[in-house]
C-alpha atoms as a PDB file:
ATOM      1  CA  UNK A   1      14.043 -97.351 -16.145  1.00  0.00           C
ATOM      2  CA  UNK A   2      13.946 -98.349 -12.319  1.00  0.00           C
ATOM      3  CA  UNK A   3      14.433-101.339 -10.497  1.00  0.00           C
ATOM      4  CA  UNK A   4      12.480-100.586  -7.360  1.00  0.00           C
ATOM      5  CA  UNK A   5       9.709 -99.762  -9.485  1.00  0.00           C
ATOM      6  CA  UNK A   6       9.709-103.014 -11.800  1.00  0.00           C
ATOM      7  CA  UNK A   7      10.149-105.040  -8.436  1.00  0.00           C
ATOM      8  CA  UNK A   8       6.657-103.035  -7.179  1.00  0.00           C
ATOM      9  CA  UNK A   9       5.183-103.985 -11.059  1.00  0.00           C
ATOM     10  CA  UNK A  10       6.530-106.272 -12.987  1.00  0.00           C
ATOM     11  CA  UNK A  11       3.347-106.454 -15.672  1.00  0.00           C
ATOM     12  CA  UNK A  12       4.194-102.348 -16.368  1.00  0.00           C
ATOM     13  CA  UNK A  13       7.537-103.167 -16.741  1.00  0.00           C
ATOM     14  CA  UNK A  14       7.416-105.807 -19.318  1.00  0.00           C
ATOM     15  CA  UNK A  15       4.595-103.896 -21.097  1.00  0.00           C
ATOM     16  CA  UNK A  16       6.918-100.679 -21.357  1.00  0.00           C
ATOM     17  CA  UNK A  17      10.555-102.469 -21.805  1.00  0.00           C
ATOM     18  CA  UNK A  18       9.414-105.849 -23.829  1.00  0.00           C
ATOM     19  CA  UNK A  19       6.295-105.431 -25.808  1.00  0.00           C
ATOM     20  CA  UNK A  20       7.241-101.596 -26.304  1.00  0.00           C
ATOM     21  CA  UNK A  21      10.829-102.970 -27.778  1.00  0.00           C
ATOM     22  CA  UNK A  22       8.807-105.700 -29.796  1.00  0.00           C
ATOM     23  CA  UNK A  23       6.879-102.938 -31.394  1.00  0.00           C
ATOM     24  CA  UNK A  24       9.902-100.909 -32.140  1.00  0.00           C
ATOM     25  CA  UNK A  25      11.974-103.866 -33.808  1.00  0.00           C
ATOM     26  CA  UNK A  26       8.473-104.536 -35.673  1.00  0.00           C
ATOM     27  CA  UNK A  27       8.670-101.200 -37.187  1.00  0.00           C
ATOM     28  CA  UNK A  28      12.456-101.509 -37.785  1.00  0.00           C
ATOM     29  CA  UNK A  29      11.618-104.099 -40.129  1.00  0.00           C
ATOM     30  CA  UNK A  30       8.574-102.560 -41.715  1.00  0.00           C
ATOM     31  CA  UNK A  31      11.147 -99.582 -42.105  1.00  0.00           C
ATOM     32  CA  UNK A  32      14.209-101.841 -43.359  1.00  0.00           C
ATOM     33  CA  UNK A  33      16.436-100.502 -41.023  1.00  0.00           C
ATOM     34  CA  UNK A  34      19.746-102.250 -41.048  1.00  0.00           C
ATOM     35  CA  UNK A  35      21.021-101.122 -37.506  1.00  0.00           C
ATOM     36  CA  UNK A  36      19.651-101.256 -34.457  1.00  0.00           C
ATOM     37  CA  UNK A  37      21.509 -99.985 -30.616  1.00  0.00           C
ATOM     38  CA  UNK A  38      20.107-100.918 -27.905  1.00  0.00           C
ATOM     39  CA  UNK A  39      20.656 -99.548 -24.186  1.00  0.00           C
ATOM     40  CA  UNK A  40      20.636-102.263 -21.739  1.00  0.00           C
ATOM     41  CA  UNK A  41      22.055-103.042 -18.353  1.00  0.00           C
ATOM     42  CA  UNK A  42      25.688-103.698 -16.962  1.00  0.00           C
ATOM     43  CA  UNK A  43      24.360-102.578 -13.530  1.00  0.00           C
ATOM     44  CA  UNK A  44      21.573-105.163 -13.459  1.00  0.00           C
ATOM     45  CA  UNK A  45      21.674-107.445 -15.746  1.00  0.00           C
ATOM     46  CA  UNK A  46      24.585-109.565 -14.048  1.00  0.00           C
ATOM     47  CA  UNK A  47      23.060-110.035 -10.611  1.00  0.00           C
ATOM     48  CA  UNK A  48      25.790-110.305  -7.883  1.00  0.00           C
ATOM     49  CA  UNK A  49      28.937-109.804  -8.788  1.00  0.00           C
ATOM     50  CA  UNK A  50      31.462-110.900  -6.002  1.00  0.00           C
ATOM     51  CA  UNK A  51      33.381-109.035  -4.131  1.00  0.00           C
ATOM     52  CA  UNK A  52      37.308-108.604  -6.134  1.00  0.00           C
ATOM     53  CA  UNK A  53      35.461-109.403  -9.383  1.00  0.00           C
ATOM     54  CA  UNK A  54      34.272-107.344 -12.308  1.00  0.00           C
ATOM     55  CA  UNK A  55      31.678-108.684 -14.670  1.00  0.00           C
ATOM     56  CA  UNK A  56      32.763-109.237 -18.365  1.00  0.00           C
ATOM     57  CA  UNK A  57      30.607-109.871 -20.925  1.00  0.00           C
ATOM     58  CA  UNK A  58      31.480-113.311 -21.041  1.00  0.00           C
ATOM     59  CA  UNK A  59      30.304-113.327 -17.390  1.00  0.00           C
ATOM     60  CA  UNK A  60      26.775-115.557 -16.944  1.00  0.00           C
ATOM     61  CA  UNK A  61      23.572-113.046 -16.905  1.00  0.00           C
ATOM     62  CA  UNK A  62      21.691-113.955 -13.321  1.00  0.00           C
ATOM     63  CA  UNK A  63      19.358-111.070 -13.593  1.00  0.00           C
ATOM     64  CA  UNK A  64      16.841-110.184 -10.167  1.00  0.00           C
ATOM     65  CA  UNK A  65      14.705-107.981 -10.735  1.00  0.00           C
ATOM     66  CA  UNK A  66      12.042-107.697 -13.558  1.00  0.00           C
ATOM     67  CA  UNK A  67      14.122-104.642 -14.874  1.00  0.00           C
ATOM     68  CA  UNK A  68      16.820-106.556 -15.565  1.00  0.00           C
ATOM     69  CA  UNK A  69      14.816-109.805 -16.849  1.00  0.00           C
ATOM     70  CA  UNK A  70      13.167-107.635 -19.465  1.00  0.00           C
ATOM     71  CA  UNK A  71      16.439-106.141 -20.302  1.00  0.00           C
ATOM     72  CA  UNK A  72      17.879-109.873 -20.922  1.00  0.00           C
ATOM     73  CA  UNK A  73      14.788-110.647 -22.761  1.00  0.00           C
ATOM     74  CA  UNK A  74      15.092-108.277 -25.479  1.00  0.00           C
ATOM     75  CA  UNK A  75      19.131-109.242 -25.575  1.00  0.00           C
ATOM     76  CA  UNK A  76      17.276-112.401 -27.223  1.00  0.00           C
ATOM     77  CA  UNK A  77      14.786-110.700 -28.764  1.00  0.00           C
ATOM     78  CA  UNK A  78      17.256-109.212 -30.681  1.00  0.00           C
ATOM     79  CA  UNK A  79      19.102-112.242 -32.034  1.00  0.00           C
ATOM     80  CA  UNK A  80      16.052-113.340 -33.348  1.00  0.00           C
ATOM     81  CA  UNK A  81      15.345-110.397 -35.470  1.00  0.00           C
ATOM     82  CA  UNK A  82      18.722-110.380 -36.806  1.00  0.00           C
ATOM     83  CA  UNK A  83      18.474-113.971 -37.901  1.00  0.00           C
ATOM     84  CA  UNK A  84      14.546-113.674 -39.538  1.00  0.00           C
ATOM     85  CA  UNK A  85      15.396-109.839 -40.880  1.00  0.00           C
ATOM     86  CA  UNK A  86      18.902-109.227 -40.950  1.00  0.00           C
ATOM     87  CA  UNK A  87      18.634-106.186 -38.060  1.00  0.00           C
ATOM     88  CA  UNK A  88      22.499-106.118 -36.899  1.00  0.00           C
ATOM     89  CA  UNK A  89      22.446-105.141 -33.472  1.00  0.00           C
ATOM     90  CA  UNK A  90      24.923-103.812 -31.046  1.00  0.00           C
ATOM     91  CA  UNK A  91      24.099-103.785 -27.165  1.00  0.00           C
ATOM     92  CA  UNK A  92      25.334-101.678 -24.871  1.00  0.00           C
ATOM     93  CA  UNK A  93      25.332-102.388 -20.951  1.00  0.00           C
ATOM     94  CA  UNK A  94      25.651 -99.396 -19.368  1.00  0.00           C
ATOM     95  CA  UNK A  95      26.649 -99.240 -15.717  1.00  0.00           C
ATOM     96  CA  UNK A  96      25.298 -96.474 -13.102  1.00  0.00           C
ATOM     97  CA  UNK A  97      25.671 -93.564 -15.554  1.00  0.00           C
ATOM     98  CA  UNK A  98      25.143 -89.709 -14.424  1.00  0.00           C
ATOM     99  CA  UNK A  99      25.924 -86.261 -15.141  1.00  0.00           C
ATOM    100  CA  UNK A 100      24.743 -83.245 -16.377  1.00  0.00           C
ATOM    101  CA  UNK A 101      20.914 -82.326 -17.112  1.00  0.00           C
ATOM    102  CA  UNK A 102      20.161 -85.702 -15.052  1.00  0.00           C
ATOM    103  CA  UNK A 103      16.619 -85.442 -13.856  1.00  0.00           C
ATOM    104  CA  UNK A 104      16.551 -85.399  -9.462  1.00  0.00           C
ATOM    105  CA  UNK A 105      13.364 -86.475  -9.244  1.00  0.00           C
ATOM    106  CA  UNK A 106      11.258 -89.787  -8.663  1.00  0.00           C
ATOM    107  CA  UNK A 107      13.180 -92.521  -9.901  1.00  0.00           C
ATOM    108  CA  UNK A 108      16.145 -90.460 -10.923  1.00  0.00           C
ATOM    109  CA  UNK A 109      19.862 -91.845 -10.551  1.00  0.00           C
ATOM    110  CA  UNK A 110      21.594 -91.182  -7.052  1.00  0.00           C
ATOM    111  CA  UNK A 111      24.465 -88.666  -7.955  1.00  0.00           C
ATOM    112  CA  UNK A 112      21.218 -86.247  -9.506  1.00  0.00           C
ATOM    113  CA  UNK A 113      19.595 -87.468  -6.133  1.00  0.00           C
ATOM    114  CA  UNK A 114      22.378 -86.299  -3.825  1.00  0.00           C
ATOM    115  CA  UNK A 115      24.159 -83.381  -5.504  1.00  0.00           C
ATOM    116  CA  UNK A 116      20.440 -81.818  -5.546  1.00  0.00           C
ATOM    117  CA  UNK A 117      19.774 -82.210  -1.954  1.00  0.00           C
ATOM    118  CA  UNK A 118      23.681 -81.560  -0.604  1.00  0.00           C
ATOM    119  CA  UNK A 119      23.859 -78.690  -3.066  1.00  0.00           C
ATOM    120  CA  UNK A 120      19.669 -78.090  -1.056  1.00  0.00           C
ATOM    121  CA  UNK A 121      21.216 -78.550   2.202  1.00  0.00           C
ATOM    122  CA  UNK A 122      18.416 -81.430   2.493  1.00  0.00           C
ATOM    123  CA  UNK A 123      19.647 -84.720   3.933  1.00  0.00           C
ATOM    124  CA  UNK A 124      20.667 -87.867   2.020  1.00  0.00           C
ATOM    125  CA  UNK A 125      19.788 -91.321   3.041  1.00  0.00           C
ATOM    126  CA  UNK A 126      22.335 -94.624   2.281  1.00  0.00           C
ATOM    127  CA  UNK A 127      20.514 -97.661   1.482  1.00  0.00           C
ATOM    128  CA  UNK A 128      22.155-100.776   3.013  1.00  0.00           C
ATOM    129  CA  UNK A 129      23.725-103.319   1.663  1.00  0.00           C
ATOM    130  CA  UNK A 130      23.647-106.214   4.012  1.00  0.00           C
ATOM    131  CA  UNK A 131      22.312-104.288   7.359  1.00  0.00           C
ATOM    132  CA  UNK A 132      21.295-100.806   7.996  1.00  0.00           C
ATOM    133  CA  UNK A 133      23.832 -98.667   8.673  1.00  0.00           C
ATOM    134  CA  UNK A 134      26.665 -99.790   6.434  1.00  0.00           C
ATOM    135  CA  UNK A 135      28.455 -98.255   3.700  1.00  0.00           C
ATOM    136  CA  UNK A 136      25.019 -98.967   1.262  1.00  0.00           C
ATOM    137  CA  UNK A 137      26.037-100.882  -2.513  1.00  0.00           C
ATOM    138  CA  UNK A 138      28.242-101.048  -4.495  1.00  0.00           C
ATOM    139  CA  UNK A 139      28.255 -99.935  -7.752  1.00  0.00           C
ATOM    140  CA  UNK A 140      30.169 -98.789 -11.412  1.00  0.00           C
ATOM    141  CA  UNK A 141      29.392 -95.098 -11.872  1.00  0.00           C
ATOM    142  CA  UNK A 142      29.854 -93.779 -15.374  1.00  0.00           C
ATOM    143  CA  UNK A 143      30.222 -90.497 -16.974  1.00  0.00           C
ATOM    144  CA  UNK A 144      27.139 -89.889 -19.628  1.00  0.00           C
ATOM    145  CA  UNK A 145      30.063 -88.681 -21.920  1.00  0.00           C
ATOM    146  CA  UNK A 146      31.111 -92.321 -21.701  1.00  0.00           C
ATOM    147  CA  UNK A 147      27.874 -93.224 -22.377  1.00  0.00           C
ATOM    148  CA  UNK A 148      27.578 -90.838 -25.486  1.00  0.00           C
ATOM    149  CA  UNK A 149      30.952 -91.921 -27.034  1.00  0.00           C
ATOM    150  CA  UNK A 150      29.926 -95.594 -27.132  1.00  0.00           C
ATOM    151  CA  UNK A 151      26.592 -94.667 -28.548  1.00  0.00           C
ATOM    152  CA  UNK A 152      28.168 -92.922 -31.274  1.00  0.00           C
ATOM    153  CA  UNK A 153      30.982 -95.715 -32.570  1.00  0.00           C
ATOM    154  CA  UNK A 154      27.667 -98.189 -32.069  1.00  0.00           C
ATOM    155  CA  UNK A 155      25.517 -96.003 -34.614  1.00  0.00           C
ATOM    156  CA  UNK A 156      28.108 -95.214 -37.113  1.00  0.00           C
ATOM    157  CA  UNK A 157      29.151 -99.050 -37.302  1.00  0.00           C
ATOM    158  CA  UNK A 158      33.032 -98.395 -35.704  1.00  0.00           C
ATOM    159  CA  UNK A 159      31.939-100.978 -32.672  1.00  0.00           C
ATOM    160  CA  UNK A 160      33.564-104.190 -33.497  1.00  0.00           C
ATOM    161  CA  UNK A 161      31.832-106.067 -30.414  1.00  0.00           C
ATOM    162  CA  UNK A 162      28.093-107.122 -30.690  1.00  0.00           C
ATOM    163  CA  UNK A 163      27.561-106.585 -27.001  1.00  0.00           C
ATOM    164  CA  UNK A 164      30.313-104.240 -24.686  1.00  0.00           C
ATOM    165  CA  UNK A 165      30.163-102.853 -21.375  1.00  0.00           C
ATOM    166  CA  UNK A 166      29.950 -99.208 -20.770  1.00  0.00           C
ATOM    167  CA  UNK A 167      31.766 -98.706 -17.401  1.00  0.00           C
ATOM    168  CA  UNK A 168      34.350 -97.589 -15.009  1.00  0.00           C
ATOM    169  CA  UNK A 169      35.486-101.162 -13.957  1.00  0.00           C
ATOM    170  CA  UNK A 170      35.586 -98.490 -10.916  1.00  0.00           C
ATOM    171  CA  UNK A 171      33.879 -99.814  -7.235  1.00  0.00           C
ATOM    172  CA  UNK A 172      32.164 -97.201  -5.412  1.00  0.00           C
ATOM    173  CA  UNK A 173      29.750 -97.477  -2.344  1.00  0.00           C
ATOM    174  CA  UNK A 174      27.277 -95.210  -2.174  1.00  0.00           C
ATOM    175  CA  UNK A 175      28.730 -93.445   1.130  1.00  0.00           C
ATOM    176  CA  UNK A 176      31.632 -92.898  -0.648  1.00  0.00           C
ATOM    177  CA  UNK A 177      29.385 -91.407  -3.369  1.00  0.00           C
ATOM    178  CA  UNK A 178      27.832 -88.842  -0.841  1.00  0.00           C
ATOM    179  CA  UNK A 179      31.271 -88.258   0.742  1.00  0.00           C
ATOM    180  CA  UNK A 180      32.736 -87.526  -2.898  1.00  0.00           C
ATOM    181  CA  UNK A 181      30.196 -85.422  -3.841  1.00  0.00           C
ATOM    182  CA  UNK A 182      30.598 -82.725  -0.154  1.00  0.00           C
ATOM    183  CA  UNK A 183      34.481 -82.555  -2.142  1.00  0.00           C
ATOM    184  CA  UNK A 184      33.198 -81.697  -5.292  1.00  0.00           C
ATOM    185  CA  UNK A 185      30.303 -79.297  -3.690  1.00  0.00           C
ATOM    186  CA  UNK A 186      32.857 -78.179  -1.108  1.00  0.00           C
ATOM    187  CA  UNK A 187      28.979 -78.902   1.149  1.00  0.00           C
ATOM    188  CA  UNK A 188      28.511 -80.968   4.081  1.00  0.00           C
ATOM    189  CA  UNK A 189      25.287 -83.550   3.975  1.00  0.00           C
ATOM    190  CA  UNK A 190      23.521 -84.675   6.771  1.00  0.00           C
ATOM    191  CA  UNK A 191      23.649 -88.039   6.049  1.00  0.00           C
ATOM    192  CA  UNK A 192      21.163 -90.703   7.261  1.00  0.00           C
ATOM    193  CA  UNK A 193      20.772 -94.728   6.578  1.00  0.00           C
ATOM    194  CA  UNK A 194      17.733 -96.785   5.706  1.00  0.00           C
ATOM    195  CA  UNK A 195      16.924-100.715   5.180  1.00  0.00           C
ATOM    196  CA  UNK A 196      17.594-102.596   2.166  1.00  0.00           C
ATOM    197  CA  UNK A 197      15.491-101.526  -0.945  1.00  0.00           C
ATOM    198  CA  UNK A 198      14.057-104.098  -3.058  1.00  0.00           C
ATOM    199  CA  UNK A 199      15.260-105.370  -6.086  1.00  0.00           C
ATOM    200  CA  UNK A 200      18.916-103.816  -5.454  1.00  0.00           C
ATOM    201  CA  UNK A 201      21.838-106.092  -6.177  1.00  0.00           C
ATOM    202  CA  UNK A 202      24.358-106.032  -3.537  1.00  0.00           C
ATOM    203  CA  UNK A 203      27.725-105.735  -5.480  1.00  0.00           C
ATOM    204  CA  UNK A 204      27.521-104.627  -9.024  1.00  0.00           C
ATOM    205  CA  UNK A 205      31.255-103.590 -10.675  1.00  0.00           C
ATOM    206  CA  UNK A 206      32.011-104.111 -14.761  1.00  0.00           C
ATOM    207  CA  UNK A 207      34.807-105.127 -16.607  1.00  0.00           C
ATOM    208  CA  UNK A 208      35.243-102.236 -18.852  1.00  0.00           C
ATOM    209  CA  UNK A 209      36.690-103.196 -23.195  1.00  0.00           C
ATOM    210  CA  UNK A 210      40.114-103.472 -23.477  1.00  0.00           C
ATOM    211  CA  UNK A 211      41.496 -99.614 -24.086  1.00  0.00           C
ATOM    212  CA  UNK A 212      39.273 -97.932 -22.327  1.00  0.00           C
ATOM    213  CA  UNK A 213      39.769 -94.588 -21.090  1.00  0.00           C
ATOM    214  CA  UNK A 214      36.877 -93.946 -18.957  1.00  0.00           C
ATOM    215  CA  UNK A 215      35.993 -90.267 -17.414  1.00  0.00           C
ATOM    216  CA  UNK A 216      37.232 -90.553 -14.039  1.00  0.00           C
ATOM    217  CA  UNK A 217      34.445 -90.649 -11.129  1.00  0.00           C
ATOM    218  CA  UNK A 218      36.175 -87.614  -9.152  1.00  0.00           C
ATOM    219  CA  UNK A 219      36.053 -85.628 -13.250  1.00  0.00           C
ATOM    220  CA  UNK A 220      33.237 -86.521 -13.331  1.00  0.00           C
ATOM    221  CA  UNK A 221      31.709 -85.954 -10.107  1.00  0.00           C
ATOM    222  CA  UNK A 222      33.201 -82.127 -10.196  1.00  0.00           C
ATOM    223  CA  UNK A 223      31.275 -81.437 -14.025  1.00  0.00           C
ATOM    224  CA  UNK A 224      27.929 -82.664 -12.892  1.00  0.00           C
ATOM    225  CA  UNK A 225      27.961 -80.676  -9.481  1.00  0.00           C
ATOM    226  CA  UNK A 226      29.183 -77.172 -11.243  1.00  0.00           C
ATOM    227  CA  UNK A 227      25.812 -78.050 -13.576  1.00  0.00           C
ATOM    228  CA  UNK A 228      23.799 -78.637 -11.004  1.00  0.00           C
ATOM    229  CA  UNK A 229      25.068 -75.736  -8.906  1.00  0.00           C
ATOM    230  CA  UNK A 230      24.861 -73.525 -12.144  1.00  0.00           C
ATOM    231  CA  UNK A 231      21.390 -74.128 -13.006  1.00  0.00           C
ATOM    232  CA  UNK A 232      19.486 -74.720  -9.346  1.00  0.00           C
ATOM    233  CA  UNK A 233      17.533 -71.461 -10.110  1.00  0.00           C
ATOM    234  CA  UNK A 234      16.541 -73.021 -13.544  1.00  0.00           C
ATOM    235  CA  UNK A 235      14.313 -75.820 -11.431  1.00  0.00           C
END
């Protein structure tokens, strides 16, 4: 589920994401199962995405990092089983999606990261983009009730699409991240900057479906920080 940590080893990371999504499909057929949903990658899975653009889906995969090559991979993957077996299959591309009950440590996402140490009074640390010391990437964060809704209509066969984004169509660097979570915590971070991490993709912003009506990042921002302030005694 990380990027840095596919970049450090790629062989784990097809092992887990492609041969463990082979074996899955392989019992999907054994088990005649006529639907199958599968979470990919929006946030990867696009590469670059230049600045004053949003990625569609009919935007050109240019994926860099093993993450999001094993995340294209099974894209195919699933074609194939739908035309040998009849599997229908619906992707889904999330974005950067937090919230509630997201898990702060190791390779967590970077709102659990920061509303746990801001809410800690431990310092954060902004990746660059470019150079050290910038505003850090740029990215599509999305509401896991966003996430759930899509999941849902997938399952229950009300998605028309066969592969959607699951996004904000919102762009957010990550200082503005850290700066929008002090509002919602009503905290001050100390906030610090480090190098470029590997395997990040600069610039990475979606082109949400048409009639979307996706949970707004300040909403959102404001639930997830009243759970994680709620519940700090619980970890």
């Amino acid at each position: 589920m990380s990027v840095s940590v596919s970049a450090r080893e790629p062989v784990r990371d097809a092992d887990v994401n492609i041969l463990g999504t082979i074996r899955l499909l392989d019992a999907c057929v054994r088990a005649k199962t006529h639907r199958f949903v599968f979470a990919s990658t929006g946030g990867a899975i696009y590469g670059e995405v230049p600045d004053g653009t949003r990625a569609g889906i009919g935007t050109l995969p240019s994926p860099l990092s093993p993450y999001a090559c094993s995340k294209l991979s099974i894209e195919h993957y699933l074609r194939c089983f739908e035309h040998l077996h009849g599997i229908q299959s619906i992707v889904l591309r999330y974005a950067n999606v937090y919230g509630p009950r997201q898990d702060p440590h190791g390779e967590a996402g970077v709102v659990a990261i920061f509303t746990e140490r801001i809410l800690s009074r431990k310092p954060v640390r902004i990746y660059a983009r470019k150079m050290e010391g910038d505003d850090g990437c740029v990215r599509d964060y999305t509401h896991v009730s966003d996430v759930v809704r899509a999941n849902l209509t997938a399952i229950f066969g009300e998605e028309p699409a066969r592969c959607t984004n699951v996004c904000t169509g919102v762009a957010t660097t990550t200082l503005a991240l850290a700066l929008a979570i002090e509002k919602a915590s009503g905290m001050r971070a100390e906030i610090g900057f480090g190098p470029m991490r590997i395997g990040d993709v600069e610039r990475s912003v979606l082109e949400p479906p048409p009639g979307a009506t996706p949970v707004s990042l300040a909403d959102g921002l404001t639930e997830t920080v009243t759970w994680f302030s709620a519940n700090a005694a619980a970890r």
